[in-house]
Protein backbone atom coordinates (compact mmCIF):
# COMPACT_ATOMS: atom_id res chain seq x y z
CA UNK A 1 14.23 -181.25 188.21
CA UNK A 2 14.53 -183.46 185.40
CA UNK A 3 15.77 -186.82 186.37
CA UNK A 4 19.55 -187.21 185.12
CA UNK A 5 20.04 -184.16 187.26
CA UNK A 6 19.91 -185.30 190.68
CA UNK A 7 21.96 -187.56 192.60
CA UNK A 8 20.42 -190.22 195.64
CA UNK A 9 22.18 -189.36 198.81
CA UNK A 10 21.65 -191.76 201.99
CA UNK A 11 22.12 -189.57 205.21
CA UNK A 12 21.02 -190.64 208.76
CA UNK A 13 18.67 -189.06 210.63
CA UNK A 14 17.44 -189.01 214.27
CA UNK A 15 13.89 -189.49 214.77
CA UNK A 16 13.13 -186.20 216.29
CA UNK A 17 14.51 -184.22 213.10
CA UNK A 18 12.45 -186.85 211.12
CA UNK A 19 9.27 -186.16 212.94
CA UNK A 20 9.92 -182.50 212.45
CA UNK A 21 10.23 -183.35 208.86
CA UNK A 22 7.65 -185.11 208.09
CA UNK A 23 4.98 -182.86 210.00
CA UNK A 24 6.41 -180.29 208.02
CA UNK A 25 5.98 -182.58 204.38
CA UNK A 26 2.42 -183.43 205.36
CA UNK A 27 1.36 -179.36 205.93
CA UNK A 28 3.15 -178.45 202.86
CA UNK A 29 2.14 -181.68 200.39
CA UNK A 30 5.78 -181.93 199.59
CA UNK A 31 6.99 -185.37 199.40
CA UNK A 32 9.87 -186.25 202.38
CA UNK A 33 12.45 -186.05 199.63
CA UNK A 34 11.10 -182.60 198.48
CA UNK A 35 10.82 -181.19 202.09
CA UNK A 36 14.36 -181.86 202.92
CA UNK A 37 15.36 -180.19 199.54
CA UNK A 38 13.20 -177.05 199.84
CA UNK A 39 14.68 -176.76 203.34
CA UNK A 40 18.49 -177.18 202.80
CA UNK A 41 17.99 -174.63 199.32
CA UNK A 42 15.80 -171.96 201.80
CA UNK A 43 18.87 -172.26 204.25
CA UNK A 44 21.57 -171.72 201.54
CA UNK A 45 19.43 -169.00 200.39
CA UNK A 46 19.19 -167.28 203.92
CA UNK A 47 22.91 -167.56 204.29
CA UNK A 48 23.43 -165.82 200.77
CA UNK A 49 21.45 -162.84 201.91
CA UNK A 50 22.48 -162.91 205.31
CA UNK A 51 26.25 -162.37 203.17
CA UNK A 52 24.75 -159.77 200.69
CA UNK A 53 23.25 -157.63 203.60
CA UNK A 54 26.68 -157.53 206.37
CA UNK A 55 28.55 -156.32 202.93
CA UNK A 56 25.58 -153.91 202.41
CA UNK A 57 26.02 -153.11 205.89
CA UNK A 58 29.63 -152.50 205.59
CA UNK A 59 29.42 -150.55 202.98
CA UNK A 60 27.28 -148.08 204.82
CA UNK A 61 29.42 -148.00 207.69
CA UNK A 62 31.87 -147.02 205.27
CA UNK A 63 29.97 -143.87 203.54
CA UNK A 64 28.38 -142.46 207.20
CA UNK A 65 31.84 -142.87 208.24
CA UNK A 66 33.17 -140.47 205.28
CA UNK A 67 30.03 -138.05 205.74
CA UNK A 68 30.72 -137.60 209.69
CA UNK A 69 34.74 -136.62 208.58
CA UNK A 70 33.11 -134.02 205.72
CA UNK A 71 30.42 -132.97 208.35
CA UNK A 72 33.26 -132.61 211.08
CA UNK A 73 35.55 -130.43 208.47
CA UNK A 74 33.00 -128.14 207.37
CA UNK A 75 31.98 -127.88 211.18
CA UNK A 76 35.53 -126.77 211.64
CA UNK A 77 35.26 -124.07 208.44
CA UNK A 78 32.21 -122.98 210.16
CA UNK A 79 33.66 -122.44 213.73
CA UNK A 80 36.81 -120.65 212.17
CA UNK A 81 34.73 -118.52 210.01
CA UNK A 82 32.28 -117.70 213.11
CA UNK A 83 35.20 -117.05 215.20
CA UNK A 84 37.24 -115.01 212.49
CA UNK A 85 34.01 -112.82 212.38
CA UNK A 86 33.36 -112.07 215.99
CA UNK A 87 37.06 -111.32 216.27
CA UNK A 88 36.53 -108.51 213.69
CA UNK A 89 33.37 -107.46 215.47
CA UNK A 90 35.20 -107.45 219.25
CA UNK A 91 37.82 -105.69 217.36
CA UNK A 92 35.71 -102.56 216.47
């Protein structure tokens, strides 16, 4: 990122989170600064497709929903006709 577009933010931190941090930074070769930025965009990131997939979801909930009513008519055309024929048959 060039430098003009970031912005310094001081945030406090407790020293278990830090240690987490910078353990994480020294396996990775990231700088602190870089580690906490990777981190926060890979969380946003999870959250956006954790969004994209429950609408996904939805959306399929929607569609088996209209397939089991078109399933469940043509199940009832298919009992009538059955039953319309064996009537005729019973009736000869």
């Amino acid at each position: 990122m060039a430098e003009k577009d970031q912005e310094h933010l001081r945030i406090r931190l407790g020293a278990r989170l830090l240690k987490k941090i910078d353990a994480a930074r020294e396996k990775s070769g990231r700088t602190r600064t870089d580690e906490i930025e990777a981190r926060l965009i890979e969380s946003f990131t999870r959250l956006e497709m954790q969004e994209v997939a429950q609408i996904a979801a939805r959306e399929m909930i929607v569609e088996l929903e209209r397939r089991a009513r078109e399933l469940s008519a043509q199940k009832g055309q298919v009992v009538d006709f059955y039953e319309a024929l064996m009537g005729r048959k019973d009736g000869k």
